[in-house]
C-alpha atoms as a PDB file:
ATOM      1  CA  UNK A   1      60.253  73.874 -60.705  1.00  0.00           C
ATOM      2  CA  UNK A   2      58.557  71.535 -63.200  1.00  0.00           C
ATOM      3  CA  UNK A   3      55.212  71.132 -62.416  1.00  0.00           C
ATOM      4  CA  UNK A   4      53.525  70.250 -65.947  1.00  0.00           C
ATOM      5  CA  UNK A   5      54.505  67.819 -68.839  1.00  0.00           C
ATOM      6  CA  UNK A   6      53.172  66.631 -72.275  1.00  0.00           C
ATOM      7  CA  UNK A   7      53.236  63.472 -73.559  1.00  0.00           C
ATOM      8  CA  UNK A   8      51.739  63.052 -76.807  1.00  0.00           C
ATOM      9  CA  UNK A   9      54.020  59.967 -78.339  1.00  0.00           C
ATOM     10  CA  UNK A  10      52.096  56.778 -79.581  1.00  0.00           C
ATOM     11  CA  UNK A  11      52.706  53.468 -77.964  1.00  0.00           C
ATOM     12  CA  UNK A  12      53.798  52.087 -81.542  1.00  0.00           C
ATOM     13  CA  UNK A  13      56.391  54.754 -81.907  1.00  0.00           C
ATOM     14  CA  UNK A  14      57.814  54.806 -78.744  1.00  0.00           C
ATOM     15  CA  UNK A  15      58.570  51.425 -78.645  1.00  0.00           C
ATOM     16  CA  UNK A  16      59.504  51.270 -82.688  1.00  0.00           C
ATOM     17  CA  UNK A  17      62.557  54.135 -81.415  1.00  0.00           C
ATOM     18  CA  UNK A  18      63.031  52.165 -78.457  1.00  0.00           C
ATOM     19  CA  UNK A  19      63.840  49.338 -80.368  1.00  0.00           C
ATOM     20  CA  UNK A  20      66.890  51.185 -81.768  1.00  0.00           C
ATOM     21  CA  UNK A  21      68.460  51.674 -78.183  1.00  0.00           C
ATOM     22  CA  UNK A  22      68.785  47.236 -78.398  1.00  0.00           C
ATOM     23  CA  UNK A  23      67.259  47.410 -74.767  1.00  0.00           C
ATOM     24  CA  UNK A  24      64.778  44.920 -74.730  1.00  0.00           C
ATOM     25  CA  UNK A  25      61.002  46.776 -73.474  1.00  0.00           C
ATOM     26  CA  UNK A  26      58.552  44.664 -71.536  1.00  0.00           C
ATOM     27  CA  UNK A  27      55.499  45.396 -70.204  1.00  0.00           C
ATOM     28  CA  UNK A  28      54.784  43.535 -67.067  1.00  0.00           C
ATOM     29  CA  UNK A  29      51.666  45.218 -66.313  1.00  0.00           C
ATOM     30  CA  UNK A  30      50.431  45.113 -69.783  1.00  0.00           C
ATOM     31  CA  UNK A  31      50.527  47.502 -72.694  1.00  0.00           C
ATOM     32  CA  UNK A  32      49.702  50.684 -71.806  1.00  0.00           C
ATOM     33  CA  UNK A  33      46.946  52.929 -72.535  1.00  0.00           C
ATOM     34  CA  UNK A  34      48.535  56.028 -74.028  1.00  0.00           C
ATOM     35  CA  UNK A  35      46.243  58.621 -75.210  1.00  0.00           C
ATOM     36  CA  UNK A  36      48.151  62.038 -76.036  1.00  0.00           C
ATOM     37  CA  UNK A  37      47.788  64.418 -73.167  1.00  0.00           C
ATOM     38  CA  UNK A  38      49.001  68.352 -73.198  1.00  0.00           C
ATOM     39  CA  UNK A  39      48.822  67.972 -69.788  1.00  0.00           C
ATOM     40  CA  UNK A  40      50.214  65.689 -66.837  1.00  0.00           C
ATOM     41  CA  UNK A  41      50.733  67.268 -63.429  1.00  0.00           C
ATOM     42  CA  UNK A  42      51.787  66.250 -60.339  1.00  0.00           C
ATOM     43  CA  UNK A  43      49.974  63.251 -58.645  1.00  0.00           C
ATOM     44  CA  UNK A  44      49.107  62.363 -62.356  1.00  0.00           C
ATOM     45  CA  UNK A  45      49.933  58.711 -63.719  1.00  0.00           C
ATOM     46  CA  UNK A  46      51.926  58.380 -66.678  1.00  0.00           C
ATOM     47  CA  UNK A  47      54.626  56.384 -68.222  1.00  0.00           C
ATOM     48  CA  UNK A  48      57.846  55.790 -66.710  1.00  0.00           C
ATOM     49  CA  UNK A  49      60.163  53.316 -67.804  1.00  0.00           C
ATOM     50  CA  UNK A  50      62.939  51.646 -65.064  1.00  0.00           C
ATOM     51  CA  UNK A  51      65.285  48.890 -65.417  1.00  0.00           C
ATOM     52  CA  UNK A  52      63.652  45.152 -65.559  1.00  0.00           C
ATOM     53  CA  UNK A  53      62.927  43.644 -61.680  1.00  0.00           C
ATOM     54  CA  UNK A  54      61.835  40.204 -61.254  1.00  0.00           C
ATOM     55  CA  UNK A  55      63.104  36.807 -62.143  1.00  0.00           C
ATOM     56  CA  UNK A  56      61.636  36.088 -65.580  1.00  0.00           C
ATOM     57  CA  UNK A  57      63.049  39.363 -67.086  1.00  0.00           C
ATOM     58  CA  UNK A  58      66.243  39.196 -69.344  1.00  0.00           C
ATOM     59  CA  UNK A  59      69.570  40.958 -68.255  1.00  0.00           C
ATOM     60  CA  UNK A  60      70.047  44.258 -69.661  1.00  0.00           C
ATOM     61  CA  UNK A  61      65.926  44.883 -70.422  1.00  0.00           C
ATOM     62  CA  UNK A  62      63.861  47.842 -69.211  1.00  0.00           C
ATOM     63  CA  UNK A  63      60.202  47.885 -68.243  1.00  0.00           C
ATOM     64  CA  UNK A  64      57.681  50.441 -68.916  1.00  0.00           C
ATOM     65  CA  UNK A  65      54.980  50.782 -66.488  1.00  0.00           C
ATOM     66  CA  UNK A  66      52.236  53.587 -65.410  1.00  0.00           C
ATOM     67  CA  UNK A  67      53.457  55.766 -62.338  1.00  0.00           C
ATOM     68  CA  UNK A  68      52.217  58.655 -60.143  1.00  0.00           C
ATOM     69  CA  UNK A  69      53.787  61.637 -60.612  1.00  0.00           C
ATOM     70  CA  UNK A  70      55.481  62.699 -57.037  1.00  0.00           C
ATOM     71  CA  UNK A  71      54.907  61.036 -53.185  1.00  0.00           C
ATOM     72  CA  UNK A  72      54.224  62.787 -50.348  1.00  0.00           C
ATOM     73  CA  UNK A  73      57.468  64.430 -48.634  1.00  0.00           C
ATOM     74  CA  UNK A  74      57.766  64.507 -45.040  1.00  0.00           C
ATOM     75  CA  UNK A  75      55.720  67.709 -44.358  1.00  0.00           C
ATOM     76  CA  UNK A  76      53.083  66.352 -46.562  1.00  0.00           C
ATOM     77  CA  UNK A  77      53.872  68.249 -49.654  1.00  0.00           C
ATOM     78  CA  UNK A  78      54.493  66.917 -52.796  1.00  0.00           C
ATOM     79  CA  UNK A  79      57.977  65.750 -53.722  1.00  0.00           C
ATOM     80  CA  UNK A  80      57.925  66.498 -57.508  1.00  0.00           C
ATOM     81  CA  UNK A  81      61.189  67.546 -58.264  1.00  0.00           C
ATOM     82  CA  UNK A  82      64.507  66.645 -56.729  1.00  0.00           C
ATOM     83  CA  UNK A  83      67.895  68.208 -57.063  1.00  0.00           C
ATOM     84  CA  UNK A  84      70.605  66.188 -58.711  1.00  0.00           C
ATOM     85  CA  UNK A  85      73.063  68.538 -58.245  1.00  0.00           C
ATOM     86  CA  UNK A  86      76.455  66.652 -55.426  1.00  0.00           C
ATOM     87  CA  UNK A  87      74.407  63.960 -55.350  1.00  0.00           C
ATOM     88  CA  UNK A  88      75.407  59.775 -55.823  1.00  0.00           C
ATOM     89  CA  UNK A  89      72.224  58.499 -57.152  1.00  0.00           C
ATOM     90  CA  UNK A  90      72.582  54.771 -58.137  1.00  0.00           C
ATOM     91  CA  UNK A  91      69.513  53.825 -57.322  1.00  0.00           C
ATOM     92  CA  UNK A  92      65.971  53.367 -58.202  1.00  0.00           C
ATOM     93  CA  UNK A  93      66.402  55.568 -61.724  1.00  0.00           C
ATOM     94  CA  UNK A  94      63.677  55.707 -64.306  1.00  0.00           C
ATOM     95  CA  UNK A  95      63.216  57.511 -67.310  1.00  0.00           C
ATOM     96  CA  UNK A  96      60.138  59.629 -68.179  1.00  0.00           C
ATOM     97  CA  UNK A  97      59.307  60.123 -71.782  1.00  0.00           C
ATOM     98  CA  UNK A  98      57.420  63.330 -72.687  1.00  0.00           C
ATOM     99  CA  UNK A  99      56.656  65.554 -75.963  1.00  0.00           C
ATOM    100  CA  UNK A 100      57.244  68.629 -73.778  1.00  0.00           C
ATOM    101  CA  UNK A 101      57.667  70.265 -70.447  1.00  0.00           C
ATOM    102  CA  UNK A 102      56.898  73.714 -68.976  1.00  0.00           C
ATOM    103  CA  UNK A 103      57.728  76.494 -67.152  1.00  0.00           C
ATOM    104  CA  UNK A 104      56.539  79.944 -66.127  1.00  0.00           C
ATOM    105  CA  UNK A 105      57.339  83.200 -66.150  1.00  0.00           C
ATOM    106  CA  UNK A 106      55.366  86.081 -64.559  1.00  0.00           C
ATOM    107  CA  UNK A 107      54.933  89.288 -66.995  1.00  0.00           C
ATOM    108  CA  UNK A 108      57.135  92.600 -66.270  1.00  0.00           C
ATOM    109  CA  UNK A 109      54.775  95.045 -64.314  1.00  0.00           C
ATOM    110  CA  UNK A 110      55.501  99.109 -64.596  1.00  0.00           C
ATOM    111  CA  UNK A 111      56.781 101.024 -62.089  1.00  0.00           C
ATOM    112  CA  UNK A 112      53.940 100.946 -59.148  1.00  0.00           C
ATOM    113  CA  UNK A 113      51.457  98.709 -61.060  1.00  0.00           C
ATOM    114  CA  UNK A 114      50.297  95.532 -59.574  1.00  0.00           C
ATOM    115  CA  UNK A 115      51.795  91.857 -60.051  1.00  0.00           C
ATOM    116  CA  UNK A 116      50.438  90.816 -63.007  1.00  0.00           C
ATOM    117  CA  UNK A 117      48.036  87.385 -61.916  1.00  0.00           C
ATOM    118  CA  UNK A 118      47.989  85.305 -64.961  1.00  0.00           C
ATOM    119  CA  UNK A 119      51.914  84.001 -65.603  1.00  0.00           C
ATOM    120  CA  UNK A 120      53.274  83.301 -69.265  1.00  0.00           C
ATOM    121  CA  UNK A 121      53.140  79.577 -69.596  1.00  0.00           C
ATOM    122  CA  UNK A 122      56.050  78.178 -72.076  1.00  0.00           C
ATOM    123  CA  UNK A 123      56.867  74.568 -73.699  1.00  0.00           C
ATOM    124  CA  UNK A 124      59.657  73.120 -74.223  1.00  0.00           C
ATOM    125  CA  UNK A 125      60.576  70.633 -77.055  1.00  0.00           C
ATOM    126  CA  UNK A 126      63.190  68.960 -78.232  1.00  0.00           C
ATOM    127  CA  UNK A 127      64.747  70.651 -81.084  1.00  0.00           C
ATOM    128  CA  UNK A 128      65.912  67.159 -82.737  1.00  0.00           C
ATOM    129  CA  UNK A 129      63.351  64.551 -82.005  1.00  0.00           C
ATOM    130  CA  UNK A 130      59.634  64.058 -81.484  1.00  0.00           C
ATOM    131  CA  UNK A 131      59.652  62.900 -77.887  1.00  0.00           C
ATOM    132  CA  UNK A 132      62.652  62.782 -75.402  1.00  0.00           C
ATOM    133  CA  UNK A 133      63.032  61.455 -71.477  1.00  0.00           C
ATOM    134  CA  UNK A 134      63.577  63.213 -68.304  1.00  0.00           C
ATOM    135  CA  UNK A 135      66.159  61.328 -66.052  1.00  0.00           C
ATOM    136  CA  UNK A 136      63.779  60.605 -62.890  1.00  0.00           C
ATOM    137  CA  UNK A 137      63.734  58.376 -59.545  1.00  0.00           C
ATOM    138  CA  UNK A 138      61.645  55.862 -58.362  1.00  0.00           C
ATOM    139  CA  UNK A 139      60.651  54.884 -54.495  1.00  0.00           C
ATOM    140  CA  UNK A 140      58.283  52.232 -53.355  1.00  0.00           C
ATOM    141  CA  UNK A 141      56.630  51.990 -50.343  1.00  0.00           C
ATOM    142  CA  UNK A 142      54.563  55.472 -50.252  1.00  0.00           C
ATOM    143  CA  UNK A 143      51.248  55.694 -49.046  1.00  0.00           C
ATOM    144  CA  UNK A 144      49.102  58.285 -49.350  1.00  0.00           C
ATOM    145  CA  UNK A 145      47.120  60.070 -46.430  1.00  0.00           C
ATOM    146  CA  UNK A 146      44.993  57.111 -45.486  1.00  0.00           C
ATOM    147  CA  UNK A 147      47.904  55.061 -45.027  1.00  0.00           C
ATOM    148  CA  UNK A 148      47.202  52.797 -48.232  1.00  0.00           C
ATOM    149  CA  UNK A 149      49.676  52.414 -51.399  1.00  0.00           C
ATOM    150  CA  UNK A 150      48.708  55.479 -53.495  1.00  0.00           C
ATOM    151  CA  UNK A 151      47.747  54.055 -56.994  1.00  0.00           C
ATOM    152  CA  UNK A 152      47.147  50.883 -55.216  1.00  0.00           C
ATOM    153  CA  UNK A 153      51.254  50.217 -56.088  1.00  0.00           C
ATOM    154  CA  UNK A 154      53.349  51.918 -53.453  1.00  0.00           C
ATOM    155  CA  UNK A 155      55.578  53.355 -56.112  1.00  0.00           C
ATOM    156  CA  UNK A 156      55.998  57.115 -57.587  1.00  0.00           C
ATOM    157  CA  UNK A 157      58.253  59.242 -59.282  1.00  0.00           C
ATOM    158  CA  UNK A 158      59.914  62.685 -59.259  1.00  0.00           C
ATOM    159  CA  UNK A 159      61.891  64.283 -61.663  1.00  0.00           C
ATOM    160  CA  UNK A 160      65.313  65.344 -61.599  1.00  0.00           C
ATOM    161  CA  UNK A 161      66.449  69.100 -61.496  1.00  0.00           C
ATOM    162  CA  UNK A 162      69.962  70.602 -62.401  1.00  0.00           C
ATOM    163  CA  UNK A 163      71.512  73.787 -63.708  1.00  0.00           C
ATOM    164  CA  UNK A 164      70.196  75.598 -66.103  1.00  0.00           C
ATOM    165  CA  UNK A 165      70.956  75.559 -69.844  1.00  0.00           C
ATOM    166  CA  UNK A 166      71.448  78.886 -72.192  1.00  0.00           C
ATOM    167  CA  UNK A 167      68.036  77.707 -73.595  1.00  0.00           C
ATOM    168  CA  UNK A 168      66.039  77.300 -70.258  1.00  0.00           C
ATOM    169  CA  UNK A 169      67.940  79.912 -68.255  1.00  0.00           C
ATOM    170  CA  UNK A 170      65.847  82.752 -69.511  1.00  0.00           C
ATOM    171  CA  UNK A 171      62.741  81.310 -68.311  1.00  0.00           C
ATOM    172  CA  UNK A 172      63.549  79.552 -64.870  1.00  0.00           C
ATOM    173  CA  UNK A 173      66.631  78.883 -62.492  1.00  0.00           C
ATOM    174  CA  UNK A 174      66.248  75.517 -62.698  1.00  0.00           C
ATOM    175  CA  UNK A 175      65.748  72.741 -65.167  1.00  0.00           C
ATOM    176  CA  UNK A 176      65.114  68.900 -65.320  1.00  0.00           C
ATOM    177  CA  UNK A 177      67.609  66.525 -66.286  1.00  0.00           C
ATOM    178  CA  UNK A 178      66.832  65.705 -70.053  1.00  0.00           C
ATOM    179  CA  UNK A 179      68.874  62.741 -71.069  1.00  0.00           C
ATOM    180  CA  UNK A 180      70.564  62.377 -74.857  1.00  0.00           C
ATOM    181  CA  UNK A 181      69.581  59.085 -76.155  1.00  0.00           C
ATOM    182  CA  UNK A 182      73.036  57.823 -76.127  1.00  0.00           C
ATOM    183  CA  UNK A 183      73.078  58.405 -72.358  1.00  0.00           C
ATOM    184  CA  UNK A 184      69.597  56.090 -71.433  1.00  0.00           C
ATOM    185  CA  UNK A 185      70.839  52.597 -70.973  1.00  0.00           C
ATOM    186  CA  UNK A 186      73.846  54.131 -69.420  1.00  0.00           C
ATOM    187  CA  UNK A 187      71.391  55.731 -66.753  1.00  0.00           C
ATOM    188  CA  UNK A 188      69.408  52.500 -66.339  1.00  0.00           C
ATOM    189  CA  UNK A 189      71.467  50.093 -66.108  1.00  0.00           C
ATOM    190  CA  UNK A 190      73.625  52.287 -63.361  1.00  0.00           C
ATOM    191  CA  UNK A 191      76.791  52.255 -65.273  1.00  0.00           C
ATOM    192  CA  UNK A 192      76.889  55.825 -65.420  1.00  0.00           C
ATOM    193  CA  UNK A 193      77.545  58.144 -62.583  1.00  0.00           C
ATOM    194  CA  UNK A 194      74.835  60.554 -62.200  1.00  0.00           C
ATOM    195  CA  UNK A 195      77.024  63.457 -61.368  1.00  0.00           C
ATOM    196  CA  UNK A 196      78.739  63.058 -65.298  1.00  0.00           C
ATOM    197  CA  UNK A 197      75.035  62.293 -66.649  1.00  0.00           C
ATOM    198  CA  UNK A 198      72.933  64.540 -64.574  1.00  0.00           C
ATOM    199  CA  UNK A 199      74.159  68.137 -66.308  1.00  0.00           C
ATOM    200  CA  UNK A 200      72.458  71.482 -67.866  1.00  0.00           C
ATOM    201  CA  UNK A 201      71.104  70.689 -71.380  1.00  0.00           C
ATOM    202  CA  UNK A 202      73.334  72.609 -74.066  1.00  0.00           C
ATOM    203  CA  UNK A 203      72.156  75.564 -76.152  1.00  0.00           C
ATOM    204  CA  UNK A 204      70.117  74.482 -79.053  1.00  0.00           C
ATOM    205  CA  UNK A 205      68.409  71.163 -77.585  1.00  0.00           C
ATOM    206  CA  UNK A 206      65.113  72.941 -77.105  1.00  0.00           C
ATOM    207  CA  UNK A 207      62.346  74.555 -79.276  1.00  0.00           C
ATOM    208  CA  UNK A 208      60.566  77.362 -76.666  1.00  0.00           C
ATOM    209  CA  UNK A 209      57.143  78.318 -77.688  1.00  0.00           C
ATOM    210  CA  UNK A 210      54.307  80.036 -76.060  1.00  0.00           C
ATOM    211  CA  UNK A 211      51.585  77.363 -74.703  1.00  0.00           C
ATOM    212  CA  UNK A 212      48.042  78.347 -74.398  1.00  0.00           C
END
């Protein structure tokens, strides 16, 4: 399960690529303050970008906004990740742009030894472009244990999980959705069916490298 992203990208950049997609970007709550962090983890804020609400924004535009990272799940836990897989998810989608994500592995112990403590920590990048997004989904409405809107919105994220790729297999059974560029406004906008969008990356879209 993804528990750890990086996301490194500049504001100017992100939206310069953005620009490319022809989806207009606003920022309702103001442009953001994106320092590059190795390290965002669950009940973190960071950037998430959703199709436009409200009356004053255009048809067809997205809106990027600062999100936590997970809402509490029924037994309190954190709901982080969430399985695509059989599932009709039309609403409340968002996109998450990162540098990188992680996963874990836990070094092979001899015969008899003891489970090694400290696990192997690995990033993945994309293998074509500097920064990429994570197909998530968005809820309002959560509080946190006091009964007030956490991040004084009501609204988090969690990522979505699928099969596997050949290039994340070897590390972990699962994997979050990464989304090709071509398929973003397609997710946003709800035109395309998350079951045909929501699939194992193919071999050769990630660059896997130790992280310290």
């Amino acid at each position: 399960m993804c528990n750890e992203v990086a996301r490194r990208i500049a504001l100017g950049q992100l939206r310069e690529d953005w620009s490319q997609l022809k989806i207009p970007l606003l920022f309702p709550e103001g442009l953001p303050n994106l320092a590059p962090l190795d390290s965002i983890r669950i009940t973190d804020t960071t950037l998430v970008i959703r199709a436009a609400n409200g009356d004053a924004a255009a048809p067809g535009s997205a809106e990027a906004i600062q999100r936590r990272w997970s809402w509490p799940g029924p037994g309190g836990k954190p709901v982080y990740n969430y399985r695509s897989d059989g599932r009709d998810l039309r609403t409340g989608r968002c996109l998450i742009p990162v540098d990188a994500f992680y996963e874990f592995t836990t070094p092979a112990a001899e015969p008899g030894a003891p489970k090694a403590k400290r696990k192997h920590k690995w990033a993945f990048a994309h293998a074509a472009d500097d920064w990429f997004c994570i197909a998530g989904l968005w809820r309002s409405g959560v509080a946190g244990k006091d009964g007030a809107p956490v991040d004084g919105h009501g609204e988090a994220f969690t990522l979505l999980t699928t099969e596997p790729g050949p290039d994340v297999a070897p590390y972990h059974s699962r994997q979050v959705v990464v989304l090709p560029r071509s398929d973003w406004a397609a997710w946003l906008d709800g035109s395309g069916a998350s079951r045909d969008l929501c699939r194992p990356a193919p071999a050769g879209t990630f660059r896997v490298t130790p992280a310290s």
